[in-house]
N, C-alpha and C. Protein backbone atom coordinates (compact mmCIF):
# COMPACT_ATOMS: atom_id res chain seq x y z
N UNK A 1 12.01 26.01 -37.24
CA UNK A 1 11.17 25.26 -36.33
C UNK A 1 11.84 25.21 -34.96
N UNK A 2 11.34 25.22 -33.68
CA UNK A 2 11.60 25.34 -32.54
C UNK A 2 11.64 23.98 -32.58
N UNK A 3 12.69 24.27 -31.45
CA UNK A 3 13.14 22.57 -30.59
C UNK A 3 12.29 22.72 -29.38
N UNK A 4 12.29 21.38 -29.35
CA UNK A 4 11.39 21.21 -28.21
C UNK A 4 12.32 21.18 -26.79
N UNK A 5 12.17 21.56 -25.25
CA UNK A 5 12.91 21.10 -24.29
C UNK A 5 13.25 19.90 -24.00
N UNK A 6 14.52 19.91 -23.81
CA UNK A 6 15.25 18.79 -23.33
C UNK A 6 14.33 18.22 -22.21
N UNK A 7 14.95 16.94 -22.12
CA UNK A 7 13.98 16.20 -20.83
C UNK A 7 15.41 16.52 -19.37
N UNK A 8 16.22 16.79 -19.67
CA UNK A 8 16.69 17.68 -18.92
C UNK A 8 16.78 18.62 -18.30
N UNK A 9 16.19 19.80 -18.99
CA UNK A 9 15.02 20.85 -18.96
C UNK A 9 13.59 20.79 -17.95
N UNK A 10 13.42 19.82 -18.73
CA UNK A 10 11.81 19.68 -18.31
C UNK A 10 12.29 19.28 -16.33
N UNK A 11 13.04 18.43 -16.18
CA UNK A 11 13.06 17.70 -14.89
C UNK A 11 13.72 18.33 -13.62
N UNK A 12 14.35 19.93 -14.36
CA UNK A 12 14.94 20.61 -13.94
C UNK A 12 13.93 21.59 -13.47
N UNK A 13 12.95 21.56 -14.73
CA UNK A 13 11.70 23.02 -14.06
C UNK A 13 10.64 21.72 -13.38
N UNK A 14 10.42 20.90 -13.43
CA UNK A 14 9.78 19.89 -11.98
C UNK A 14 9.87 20.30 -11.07
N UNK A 15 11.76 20.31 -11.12
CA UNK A 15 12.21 20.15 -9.64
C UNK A 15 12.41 21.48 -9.01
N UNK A 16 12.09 22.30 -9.45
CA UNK A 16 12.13 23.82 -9.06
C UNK A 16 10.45 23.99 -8.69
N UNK A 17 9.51 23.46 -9.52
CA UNK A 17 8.32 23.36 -8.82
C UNK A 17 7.78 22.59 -8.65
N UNK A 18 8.41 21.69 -7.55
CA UNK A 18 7.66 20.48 -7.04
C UNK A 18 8.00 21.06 -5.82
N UNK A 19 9.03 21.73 -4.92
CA UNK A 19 8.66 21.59 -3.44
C UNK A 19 7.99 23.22 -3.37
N UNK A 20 7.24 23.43 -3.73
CA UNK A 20 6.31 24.81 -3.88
C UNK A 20 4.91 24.23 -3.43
N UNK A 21 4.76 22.70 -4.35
CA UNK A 21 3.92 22.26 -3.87
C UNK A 21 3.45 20.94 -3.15
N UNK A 22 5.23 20.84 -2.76
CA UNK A 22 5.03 19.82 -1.70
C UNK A 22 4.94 20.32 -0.26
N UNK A 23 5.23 21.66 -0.18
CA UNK A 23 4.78 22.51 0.89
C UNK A 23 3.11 22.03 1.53
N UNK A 24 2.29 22.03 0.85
CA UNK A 24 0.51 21.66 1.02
C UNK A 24 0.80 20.45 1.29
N UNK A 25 0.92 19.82 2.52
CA UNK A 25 0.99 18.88 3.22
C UNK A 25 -0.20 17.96 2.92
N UNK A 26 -0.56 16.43 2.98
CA UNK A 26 -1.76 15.52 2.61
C UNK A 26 -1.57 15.22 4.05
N UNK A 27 -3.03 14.92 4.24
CA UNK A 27 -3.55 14.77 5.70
C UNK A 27 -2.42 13.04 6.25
N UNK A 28 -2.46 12.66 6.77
CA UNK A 28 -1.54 11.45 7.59
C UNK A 28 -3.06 10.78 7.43
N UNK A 29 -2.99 8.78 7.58
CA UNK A 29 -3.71 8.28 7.60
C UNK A 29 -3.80 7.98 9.16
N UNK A 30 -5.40 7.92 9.47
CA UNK A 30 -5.62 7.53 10.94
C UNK A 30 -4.87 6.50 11.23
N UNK A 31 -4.53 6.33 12.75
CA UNK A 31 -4.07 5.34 12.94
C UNK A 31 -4.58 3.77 13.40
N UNK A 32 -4.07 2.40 12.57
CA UNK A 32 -5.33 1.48 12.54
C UNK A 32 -6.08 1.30 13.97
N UNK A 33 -7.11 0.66 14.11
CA UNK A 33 -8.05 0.23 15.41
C UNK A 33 -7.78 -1.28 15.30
N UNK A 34 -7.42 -1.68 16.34
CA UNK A 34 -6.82 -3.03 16.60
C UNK A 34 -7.59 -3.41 18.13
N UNK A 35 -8.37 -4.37 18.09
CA UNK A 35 -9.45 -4.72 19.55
C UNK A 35 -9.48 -6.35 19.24
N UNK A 36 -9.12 -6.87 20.52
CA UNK A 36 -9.79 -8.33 20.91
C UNK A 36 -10.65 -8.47 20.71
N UNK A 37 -11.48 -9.49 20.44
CA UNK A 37 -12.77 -9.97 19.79
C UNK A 37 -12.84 -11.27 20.78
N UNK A 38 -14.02 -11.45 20.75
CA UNK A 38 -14.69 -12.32 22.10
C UNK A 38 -14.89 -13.80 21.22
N UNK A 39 -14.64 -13.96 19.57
CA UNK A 39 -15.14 -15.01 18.66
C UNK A 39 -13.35 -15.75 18.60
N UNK A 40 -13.53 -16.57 17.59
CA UNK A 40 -12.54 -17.11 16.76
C UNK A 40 -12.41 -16.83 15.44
N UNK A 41 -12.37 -15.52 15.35
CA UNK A 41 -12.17 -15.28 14.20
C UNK A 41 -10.79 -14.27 14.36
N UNK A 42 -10.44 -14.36 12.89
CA UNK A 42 -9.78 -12.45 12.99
C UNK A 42 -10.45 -11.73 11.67
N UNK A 43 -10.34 -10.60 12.02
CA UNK A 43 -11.05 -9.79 10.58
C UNK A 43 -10.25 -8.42 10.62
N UNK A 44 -10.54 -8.01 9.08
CA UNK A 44 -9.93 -6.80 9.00
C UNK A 44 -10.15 -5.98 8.06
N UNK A 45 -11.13 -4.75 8.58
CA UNK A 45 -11.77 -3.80 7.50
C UNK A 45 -10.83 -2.67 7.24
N UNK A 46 -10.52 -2.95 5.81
CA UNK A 46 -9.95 -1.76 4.95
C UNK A 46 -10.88 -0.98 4.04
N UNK A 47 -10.13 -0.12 3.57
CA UNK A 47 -10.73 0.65 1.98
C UNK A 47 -11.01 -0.45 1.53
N UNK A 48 -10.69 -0.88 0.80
CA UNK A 48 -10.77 -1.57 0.01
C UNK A 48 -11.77 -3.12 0.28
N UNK A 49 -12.52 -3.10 1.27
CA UNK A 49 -13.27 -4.18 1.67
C UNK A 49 -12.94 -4.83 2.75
N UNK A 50 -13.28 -6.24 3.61
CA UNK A 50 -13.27 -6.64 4.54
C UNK A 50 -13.08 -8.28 4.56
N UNK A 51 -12.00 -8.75 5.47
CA UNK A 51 -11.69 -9.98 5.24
C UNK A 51 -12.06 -10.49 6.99
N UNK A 52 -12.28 -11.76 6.37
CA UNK A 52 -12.21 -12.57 8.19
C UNK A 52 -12.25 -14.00 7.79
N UNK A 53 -11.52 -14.74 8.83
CA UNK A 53 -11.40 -15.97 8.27
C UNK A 53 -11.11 -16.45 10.06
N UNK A 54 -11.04 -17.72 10.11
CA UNK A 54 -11.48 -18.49 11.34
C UNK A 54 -10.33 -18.84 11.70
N UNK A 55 -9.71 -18.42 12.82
CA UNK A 55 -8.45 -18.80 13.30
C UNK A 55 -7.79 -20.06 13.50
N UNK A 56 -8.81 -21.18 13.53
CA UNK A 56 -8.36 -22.44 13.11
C UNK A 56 -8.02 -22.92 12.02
N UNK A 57 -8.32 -22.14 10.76
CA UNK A 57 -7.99 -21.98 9.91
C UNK A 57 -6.56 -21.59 9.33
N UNK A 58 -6.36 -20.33 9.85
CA UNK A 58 -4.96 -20.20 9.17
C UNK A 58 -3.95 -21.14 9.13
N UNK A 59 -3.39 -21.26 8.21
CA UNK A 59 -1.93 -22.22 7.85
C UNK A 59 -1.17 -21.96 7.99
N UNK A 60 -0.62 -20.23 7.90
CA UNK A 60 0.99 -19.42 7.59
C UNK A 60 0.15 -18.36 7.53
N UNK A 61 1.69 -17.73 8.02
CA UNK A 61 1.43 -15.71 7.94
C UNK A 61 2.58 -15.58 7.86
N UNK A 62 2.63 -14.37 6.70
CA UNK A 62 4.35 -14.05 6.34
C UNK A 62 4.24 -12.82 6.11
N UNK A 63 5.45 -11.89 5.88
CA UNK A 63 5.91 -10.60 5.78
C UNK A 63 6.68 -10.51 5.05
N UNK A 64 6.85 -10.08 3.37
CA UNK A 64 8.01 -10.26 3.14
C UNK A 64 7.95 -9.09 2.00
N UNK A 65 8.99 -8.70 1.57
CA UNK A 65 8.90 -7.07 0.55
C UNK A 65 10.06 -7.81 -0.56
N UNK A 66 9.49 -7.33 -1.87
CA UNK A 66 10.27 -7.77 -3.03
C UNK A 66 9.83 -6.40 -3.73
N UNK A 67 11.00 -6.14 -5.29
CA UNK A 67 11.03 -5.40 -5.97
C UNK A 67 10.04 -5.80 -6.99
N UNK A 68 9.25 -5.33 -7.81
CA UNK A 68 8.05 -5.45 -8.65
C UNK A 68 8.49 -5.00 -10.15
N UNK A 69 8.61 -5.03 -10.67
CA UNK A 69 9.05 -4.07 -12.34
C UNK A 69 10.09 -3.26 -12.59
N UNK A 70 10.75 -3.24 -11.30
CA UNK A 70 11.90 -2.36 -11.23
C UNK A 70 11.24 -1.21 -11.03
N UNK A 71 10.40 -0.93 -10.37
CA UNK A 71 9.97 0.75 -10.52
C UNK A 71 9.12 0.47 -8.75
N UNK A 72 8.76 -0.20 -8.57
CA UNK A 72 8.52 -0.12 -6.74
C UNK A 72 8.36 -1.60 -6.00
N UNK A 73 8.61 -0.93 -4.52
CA UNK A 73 8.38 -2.00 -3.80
C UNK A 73 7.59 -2.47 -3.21
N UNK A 74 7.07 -3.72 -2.84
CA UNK A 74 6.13 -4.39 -2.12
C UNK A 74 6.17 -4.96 -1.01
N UNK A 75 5.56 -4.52 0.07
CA UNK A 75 5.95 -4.63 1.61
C UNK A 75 4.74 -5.57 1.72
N UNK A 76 4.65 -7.19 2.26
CA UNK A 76 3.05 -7.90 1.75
C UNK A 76 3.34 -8.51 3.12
N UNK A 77 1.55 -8.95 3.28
CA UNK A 77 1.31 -10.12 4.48
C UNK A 77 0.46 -10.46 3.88
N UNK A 78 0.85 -11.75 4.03
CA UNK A 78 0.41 -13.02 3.11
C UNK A 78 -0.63 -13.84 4.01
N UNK A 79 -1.78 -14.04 4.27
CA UNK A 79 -2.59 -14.99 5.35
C UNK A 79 -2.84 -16.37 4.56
N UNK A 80 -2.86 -17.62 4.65
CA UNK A 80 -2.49 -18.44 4.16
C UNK A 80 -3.89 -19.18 4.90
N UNK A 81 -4.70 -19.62 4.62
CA UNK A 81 -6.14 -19.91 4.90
C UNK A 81 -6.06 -21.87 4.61
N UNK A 82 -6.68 -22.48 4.94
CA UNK A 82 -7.07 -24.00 4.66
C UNK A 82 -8.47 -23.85 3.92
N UNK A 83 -8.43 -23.94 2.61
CA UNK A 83 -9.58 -23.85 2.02
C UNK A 83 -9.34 -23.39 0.22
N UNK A 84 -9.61 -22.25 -0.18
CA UNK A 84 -9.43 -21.91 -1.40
C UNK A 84 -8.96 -20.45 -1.72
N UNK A 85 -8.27 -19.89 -0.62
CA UNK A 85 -7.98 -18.84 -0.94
C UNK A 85 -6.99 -17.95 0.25
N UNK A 86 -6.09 -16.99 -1.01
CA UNK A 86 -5.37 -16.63 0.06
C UNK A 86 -5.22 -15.27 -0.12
N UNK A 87 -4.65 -14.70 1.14
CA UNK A 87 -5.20 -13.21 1.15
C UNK A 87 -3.97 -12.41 1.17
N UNK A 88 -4.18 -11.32 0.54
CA UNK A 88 -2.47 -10.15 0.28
C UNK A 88 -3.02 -8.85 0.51
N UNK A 89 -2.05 -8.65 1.73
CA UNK A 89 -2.47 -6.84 1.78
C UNK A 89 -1.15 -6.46 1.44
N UNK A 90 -0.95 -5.30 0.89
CA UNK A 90 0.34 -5.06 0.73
C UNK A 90 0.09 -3.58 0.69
N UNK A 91 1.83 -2.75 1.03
CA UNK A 91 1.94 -1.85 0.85
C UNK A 91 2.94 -0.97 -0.48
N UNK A 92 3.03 -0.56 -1.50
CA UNK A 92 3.64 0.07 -1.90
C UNK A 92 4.36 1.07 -2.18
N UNK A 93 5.92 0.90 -2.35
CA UNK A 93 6.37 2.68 -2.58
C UNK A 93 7.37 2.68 -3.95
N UNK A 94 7.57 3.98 -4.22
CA UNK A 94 8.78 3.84 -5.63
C UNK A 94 10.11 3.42 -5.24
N UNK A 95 10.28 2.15 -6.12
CA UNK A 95 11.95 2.09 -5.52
C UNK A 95 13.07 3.24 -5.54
N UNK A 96 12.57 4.81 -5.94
CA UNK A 96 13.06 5.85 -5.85
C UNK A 96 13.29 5.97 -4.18
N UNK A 97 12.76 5.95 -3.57
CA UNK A 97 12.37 5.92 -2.31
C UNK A 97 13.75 5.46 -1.23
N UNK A 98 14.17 4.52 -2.27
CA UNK A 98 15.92 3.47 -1.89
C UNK A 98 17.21 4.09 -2.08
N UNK A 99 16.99 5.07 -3.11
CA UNK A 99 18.01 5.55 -3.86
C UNK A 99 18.44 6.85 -3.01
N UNK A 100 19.64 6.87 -3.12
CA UNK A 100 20.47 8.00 -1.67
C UNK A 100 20.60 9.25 -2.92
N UNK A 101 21.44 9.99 -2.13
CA UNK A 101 22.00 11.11 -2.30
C UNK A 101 21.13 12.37 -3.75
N UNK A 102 21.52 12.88 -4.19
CA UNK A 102 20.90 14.36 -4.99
C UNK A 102 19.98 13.57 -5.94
N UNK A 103 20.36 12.64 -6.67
CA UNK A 103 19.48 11.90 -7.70
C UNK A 103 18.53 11.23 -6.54
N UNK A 104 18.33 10.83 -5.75
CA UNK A 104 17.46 10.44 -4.88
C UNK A 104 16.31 11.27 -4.70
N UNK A 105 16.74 12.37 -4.04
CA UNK A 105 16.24 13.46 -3.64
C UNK A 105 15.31 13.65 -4.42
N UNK A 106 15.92 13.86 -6.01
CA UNK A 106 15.12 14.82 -6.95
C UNK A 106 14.16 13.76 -7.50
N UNK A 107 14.34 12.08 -7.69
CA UNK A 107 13.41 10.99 -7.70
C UNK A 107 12.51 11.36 -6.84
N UNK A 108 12.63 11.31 -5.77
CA UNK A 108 11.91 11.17 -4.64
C UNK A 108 10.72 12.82 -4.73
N UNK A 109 11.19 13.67 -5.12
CA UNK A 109 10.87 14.75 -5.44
C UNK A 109 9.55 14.74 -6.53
N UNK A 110 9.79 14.39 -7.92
CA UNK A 110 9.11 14.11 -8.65
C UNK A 110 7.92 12.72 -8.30
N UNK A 111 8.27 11.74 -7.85
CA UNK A 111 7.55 10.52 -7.21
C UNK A 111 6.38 11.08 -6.50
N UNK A 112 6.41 12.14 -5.49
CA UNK A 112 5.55 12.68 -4.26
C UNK A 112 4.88 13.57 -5.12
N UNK A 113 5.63 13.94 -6.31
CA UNK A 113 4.48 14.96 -6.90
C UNK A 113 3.43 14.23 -7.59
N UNK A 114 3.96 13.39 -8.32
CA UNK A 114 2.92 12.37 -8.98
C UNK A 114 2.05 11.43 -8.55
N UNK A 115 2.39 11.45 -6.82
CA UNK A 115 1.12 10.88 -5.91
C UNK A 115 0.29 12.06 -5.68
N UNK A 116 0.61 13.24 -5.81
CA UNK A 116 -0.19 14.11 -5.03
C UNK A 116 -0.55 14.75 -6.57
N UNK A 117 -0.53 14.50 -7.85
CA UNK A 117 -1.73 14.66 -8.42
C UNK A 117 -2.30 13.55 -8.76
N UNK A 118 -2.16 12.02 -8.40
CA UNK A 118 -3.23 10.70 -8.82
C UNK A 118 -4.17 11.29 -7.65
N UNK A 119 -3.76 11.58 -6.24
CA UNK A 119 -4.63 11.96 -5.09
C UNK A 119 -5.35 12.68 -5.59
N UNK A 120 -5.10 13.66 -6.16
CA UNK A 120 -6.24 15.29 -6.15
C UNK A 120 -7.19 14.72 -7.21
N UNK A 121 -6.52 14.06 -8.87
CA UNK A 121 -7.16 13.83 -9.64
C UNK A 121 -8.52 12.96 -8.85
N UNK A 122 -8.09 11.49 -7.98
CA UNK A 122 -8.94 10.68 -7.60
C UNK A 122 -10.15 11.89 -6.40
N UNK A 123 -9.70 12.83 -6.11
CA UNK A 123 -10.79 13.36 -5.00
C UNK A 123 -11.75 14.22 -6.26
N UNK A 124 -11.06 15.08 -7.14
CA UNK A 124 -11.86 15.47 -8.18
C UNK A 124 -12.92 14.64 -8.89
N UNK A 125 -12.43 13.26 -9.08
CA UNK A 125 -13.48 12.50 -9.57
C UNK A 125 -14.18 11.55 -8.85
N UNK A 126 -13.64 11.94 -7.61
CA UNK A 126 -15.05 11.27 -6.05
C UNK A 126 -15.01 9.75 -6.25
N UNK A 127 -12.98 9.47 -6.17
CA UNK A 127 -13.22 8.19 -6.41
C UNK A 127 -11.71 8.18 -5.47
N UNK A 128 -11.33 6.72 -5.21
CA UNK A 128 -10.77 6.11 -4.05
C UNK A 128 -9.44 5.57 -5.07
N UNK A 129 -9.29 5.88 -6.05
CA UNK A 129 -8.29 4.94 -7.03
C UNK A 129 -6.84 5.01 -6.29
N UNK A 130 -6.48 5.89 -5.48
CA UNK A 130 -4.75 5.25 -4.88
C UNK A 130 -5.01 4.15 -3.71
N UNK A 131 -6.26 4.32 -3.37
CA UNK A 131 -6.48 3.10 -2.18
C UNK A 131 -6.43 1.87 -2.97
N UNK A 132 -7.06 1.44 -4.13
CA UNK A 132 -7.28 0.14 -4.83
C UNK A 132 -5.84 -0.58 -5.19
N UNK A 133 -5.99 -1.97 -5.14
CA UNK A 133 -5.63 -2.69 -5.54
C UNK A 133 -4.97 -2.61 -6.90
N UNK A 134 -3.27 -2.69 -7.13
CA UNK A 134 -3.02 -2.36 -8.86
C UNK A 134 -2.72 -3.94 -9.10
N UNK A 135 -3.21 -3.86 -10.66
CA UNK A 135 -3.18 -5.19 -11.63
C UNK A 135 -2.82 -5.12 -12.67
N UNK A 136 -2.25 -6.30 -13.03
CA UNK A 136 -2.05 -5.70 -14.69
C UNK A 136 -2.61 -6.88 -15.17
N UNK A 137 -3.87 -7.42 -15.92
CA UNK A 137 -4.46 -8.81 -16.68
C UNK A 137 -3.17 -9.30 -17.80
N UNK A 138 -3.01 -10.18 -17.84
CA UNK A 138 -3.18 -11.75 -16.95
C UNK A 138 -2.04 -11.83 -15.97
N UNK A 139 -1.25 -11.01 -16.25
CA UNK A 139 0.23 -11.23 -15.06
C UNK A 139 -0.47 -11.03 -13.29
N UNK A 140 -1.01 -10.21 -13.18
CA UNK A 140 -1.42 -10.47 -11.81
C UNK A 140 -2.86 -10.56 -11.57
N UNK A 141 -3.45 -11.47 -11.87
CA UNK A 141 -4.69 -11.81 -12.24
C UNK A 141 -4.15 -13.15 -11.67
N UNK A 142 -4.93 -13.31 -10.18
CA UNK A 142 -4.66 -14.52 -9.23
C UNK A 142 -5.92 -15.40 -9.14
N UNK A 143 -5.98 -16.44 -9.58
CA UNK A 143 -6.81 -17.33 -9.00
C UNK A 143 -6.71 -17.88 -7.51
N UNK A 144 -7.99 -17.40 -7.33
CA UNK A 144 -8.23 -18.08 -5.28
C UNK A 144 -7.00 -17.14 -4.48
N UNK A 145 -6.91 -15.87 -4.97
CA UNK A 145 -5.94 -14.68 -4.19
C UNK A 145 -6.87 -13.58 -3.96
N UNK A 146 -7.42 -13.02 -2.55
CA UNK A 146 -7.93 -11.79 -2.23
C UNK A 146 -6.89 -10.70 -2.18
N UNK A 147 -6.73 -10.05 -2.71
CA UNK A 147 -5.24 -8.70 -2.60
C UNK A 147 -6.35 -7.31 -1.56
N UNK A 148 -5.72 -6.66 -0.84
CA UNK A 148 -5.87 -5.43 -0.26
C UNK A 148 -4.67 -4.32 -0.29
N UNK A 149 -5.02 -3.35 -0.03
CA UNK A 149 -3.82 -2.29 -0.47
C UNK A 149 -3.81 -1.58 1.13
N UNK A 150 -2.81 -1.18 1.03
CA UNK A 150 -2.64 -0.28 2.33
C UNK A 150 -2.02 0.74 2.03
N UNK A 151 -2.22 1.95 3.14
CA UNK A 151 -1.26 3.18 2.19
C UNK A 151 -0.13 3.96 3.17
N UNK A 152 0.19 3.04 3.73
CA UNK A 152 1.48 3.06 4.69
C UNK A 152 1.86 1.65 5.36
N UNK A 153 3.78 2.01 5.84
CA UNK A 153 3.92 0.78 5.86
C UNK A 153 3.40 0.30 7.54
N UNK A 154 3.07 2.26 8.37
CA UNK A 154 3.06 1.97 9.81
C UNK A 154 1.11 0.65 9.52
N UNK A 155 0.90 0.99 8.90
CA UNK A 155 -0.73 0.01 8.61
C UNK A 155 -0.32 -1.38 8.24
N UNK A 156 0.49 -1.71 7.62
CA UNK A 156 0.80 -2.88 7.30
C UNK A 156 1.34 -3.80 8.33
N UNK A 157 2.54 -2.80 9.51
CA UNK A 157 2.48 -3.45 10.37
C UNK A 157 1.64 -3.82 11.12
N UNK A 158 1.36 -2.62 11.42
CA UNK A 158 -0.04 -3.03 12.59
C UNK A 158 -1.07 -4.33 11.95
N UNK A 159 -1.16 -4.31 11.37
CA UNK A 159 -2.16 -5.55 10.49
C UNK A 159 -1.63 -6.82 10.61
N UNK A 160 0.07 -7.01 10.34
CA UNK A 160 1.24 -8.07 10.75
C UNK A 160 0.92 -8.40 11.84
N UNK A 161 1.00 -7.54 13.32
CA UNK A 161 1.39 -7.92 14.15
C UNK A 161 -0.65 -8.33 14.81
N UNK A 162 -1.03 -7.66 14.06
CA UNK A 162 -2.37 -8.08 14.74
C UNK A 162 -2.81 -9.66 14.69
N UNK A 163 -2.89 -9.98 12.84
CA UNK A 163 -3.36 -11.20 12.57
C UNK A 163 -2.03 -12.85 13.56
N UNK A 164 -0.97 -11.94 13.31
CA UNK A 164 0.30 -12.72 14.59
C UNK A 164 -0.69 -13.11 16.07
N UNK A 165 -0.84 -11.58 16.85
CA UNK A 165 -1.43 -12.12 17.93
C UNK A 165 -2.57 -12.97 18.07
N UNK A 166 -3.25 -12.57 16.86
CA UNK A 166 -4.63 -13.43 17.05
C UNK A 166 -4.49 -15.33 16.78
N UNK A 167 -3.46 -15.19 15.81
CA UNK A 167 -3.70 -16.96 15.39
C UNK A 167 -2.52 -17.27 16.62
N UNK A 168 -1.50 -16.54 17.30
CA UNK A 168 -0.35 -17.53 18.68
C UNK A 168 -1.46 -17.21 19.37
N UNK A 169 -2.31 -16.57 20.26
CA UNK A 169 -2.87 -16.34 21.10
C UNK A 169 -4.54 -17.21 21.12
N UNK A 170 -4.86 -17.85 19.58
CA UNK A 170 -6.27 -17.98 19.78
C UNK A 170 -7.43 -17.12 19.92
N UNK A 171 -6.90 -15.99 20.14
CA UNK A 171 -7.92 -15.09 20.82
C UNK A 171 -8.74 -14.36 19.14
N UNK A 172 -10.16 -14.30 18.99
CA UNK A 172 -10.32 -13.13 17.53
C UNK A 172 -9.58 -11.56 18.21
N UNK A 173 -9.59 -11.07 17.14
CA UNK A 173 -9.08 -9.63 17.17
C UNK A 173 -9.52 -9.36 15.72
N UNK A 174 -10.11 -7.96 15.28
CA UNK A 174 -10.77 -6.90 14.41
C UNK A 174 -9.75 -5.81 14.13
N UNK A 175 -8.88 -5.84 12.93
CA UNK A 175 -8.31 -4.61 12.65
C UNK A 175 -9.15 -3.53 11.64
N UNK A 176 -8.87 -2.58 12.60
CA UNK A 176 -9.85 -1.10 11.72
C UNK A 176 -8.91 -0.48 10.70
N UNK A 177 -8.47 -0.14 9.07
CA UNK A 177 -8.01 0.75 8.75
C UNK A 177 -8.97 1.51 8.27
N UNK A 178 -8.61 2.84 7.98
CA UNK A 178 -9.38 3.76 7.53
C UNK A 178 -8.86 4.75 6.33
């Protein structure tokens, strides 16, 4: 009876063809649309749906990134509303992403391949699934929590610094991601 390959093996022929096809570059996400608004509000249309809430309203706005399962990180802005609900956009990456030198590399290697087939799989089936929101029932299953996803961290800032200017300044402002 044949042995099966080592997983040593296996991660070795990955990594021999993963930058073959990390060559085929994925398009860059537009960059967000951020405009003053003439109201009191702020709002902000993502993939994933559209939030706005009344600038007299907000309570707190925070920024803060923690490790998740040991397997990635969470880059979040937290909008903190007076009422019943609070809102999370966040960005995610593999905590591979942290890790230096040749084992890094080859993490980091395998990681990009396995986004770039959830990507192809989700365009094959004419669906948006790396944009959505991840959950796992009942652990992150939030009562009175809106979550949004973002798919970079340059979007997350821009979104930070937007909902910032709008509640010090008073002024509404509309962030566009796309």
């Amino acid at each position: 009876m044949k042995k099966p390959p080592s997983l040593y093996a296996a991660v070795i022929l990955l990594a021999i063809t993963i930058p073959a096809a990390a060559q085929q570059d994925t398009p860059q996400p537009k960059a967000p649309e951020d405009s003053v608004q003439q109201n009191r509000f702020w709002q902000a249309s993502l993939p994933g749906g559209h939030y706005m809430v009344a600038l007299d309203r907000i309570s707190a706005v925070s920024r803060h990134r923690y490790v998740l399962d040991g397997a990635v990180i969470v880059d979040e802005v937290t909008v903190d509303a007076l009422g019943q609900a609070l809102a999370r956009f966040y960005y995610i990456e593999p905590v591979t992403d942290s890790v230096g030198g040749a084992a890094g590399d080859a993490a980091r290697r395998l990681a990009k391949r396995g986004e770039q087939l959830i990507e192809g799989a989700a365009r094959s089936a004419g669906t948006d699934i790396h944009e959505m929101v991840v959950k796992k029932f009942p652990e992150t299953t939030h009562a009175r929590t809106i979550e949004y996803r973002v798919l970079s961290e340059a979007e997350l800032a821009a979104l930070h610094q937007s909902v910032l200017a709008a509640w010090e300044k008073g002024r509404g402002r509309k962030i566009v991601i796309k």
